[in-house]
Structure formats: structure tokens, C-alpha cells
Protein backbone atom coordinates (compact mmCIF):
# COMPACT_ATOMS: atom_id res chain seq x y z
CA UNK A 1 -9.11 20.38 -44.95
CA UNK A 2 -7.42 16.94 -45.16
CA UNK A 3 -5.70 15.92 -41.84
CA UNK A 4 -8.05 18.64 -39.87
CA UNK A 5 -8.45 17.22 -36.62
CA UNK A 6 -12.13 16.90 -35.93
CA UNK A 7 -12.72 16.11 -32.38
CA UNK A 8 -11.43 19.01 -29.94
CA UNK A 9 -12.39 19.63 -26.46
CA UNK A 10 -15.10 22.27 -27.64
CA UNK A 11 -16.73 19.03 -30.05
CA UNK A 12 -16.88 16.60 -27.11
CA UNK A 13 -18.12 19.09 -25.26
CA UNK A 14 -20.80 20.16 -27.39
CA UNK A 15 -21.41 16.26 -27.71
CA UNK A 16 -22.03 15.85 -24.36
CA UNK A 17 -24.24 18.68 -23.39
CA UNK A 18 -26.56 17.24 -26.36
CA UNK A 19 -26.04 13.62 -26.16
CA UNK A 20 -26.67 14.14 -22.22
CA UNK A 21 -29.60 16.74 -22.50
CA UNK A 22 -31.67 14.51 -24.85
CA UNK A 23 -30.85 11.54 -22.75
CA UNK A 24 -32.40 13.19 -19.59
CA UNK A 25 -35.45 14.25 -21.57
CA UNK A 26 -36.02 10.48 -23.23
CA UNK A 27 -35.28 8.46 -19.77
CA UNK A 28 -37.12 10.29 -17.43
CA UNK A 29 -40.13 9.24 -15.59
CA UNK A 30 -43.44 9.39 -16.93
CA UNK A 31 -45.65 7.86 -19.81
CA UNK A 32 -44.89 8.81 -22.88
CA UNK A 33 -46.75 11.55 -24.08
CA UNK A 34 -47.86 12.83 -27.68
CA UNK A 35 -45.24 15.24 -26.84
CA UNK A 36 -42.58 12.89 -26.01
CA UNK A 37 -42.86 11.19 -28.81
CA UNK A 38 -42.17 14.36 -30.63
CA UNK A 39 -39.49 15.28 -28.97
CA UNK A 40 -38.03 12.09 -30.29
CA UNK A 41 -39.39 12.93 -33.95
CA UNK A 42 -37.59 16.47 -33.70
CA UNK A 43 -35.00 16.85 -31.56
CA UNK A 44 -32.94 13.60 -32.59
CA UNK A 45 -32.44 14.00 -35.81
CA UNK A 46 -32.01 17.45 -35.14
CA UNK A 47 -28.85 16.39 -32.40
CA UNK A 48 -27.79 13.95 -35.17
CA UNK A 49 -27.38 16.58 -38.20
CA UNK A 50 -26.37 19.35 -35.45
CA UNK A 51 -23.30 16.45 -34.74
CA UNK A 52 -22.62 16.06 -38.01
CA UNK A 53 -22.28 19.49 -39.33
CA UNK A 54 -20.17 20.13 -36.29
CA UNK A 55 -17.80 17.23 -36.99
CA UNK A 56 -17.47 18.58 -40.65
CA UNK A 57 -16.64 21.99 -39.62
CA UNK A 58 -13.57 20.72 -37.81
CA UNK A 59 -11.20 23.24 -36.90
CA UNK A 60 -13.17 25.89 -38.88
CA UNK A 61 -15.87 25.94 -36.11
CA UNK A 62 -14.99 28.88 -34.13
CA UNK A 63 -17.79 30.85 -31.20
CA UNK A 64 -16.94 34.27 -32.82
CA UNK A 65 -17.00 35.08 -36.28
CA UNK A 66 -13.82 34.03 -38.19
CA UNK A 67 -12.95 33.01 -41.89
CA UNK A 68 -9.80 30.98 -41.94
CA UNK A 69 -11.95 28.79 -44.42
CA UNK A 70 -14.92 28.64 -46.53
CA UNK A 71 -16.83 25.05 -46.00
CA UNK A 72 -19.23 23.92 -48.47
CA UNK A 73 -19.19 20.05 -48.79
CA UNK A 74 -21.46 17.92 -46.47
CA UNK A 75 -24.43 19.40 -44.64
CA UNK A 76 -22.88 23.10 -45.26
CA UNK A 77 -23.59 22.34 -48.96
CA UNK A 78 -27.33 22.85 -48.61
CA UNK A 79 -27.15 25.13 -45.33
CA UNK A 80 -25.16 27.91 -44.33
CA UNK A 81 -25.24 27.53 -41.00
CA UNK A 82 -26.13 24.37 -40.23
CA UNK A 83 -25.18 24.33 -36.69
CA UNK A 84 -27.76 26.89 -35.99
CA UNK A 85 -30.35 25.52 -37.45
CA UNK A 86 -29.88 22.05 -36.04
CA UNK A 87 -29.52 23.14 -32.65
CA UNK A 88 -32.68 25.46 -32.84
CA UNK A 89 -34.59 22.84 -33.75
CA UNK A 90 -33.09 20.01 -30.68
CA UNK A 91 -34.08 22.95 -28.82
CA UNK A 92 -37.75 23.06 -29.60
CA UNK A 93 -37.69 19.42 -29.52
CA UNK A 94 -36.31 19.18 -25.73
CA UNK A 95 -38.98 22.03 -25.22
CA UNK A 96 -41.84 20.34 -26.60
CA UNK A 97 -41.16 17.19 -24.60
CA UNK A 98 -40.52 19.31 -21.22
CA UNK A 99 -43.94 21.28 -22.23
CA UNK A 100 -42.48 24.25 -20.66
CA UNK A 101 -43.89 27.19 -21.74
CA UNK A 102 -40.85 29.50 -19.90
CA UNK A 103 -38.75 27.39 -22.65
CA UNK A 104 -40.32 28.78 -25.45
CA UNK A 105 -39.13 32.12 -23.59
CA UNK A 106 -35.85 31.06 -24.23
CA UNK A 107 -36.39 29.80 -27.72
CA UNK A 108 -37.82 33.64 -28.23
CA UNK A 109 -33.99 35.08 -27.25
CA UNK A 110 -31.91 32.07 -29.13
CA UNK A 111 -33.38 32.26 -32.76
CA UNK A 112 -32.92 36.19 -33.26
CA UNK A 113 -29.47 35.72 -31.35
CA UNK A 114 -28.67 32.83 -33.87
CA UNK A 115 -29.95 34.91 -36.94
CA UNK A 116 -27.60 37.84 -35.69
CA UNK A 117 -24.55 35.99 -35.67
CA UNK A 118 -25.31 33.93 -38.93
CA UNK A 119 -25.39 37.67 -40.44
CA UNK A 120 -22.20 38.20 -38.71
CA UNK A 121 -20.42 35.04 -39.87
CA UNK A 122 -21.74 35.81 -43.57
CA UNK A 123 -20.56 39.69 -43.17
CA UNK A 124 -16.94 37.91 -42.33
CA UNK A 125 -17.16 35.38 -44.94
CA UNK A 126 -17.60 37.49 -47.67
CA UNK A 127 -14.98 39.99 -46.23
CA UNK A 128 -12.34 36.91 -46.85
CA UNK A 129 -14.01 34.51 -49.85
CA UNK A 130 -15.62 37.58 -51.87
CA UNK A 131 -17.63 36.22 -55.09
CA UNK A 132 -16.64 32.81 -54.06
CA UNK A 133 -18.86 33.23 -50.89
CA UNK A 134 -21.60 35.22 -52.72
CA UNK A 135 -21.77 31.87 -55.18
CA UNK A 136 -22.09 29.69 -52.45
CA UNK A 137 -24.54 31.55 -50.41
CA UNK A 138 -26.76 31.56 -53.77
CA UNK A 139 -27.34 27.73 -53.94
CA UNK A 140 -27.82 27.19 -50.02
CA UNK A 141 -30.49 27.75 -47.86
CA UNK A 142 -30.08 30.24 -44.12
């Protein structure tokens, strides 16, 4: 939507957590690793597109399920739910370089959770956007 403002308090806070958790993972102590290295090739690009698709959401990035808008330009144009997938994957990247095998524990619980709500979002979307959503959801990907 033109004139959507596009950095709120939830953005820079979302910016933060990831801009700050990678940080502490790449300027730690220690050599670095095979898995280091990809924690580097994963989880920053990751944090970048994860940024990106968040910025482009704008004010139609919600925590619950709501349709005030249908996105489809940017990264939403070749993923639903871009935010998900981006963040699942700085997740594994962080984990990888932290070679915690608890973390994978909590990877476990966040991908179903993510794939639940991604159903929910789409169950809402349609609700509002009907064949307009169905049309969309045909020539993207999650």
C-alpha cells in the first residue's frame, strides 16, 4: 500500500533480536569451524530475505491471523509466507553454528508451529480475497 509505514516498533524489534542473535553467534570466541562457516552460508541470507519480506509486509504483518490485505509483490510473489520460511531457516543456521543438539529440539516445535499458522493465515486469506487468493496461492511456493 503506497504511504504504508514500514518500520514499527514490532519491525525494529524483530530487527534486533536477528541482527543481534546472528551477531553473537559470528563474534564469539573460537576458531571457525566447518559449522561456523555454515552458519554464515545459511542463516544470513536467511536474516537478510526474513528482513526483507518483513519490511514489504508493512503494516499487513500482524502475530495472529488477519486479512486487511492480500500481498503478492516482492518476496511474497514466489512465497506465501516468507517470513516463516526465512526465519526457520536463520534458525537452523544459528543452530548449526551453536552445534546444539537441544536446538534442534526447538527447531522440532517451531516448524510444525509455523506450518499451523501458515494454514491459519491461508484459511483467513481466502475467507477475505476468495479466488483472488486461490490464484495467488497457485503460482507460489509454502
Amino acid at each position: 500500500m503506497p504511504g504504508d509505514k514500514k518500520i514499527t516498533s514490532i519491525f525494529v524489534l524483530q530487527f534486533c533480536v536477528v541482527a543481534l542473535t546472528i551477531s553473537a553467534v559470528v563474534f564469539r570466541r573460537g576458531e571457525w569451524s566447518g559449522a561456523r562457516r555454515a552458519e554464515l552460508s545459511i542463516a544470513i541470507p536467511a536474516a537478510v530475505l526474513f528482513v526483507a519480506a518483513r519490511w514489504q509486509l508493512g503494516k499487513s504483518f500482524f502475530v495472529t491471523p488477519q486479512a486487511h490485505a492480500l500481498v503478492t509483490h516482492g518476496v511474497d510473489s514466489r512465497i506465501r509466507n516468507p517470513i516463516y520460511v526465512f526465519s526457520g531457516l536463520t534458525l537452523l543456521g544459528i543452530l548449526i553454528a551453536l552445534q546444539s543438539r537441544y536446538g534442534l529440539l526447538l527447531l522440532a516445535v517451531v516448524i510444525p508451529v509455523q506450518v499451523i499458522r501458515a494454514h491459519q493465515e491461508t484459511r483467513v486469506l481466502e475467507a477475505r480475497f476468495g479466488d483472488k487468493h486461490r490464484e495467488y496461492r497457485q503460482g507460489t511456493w509454502f
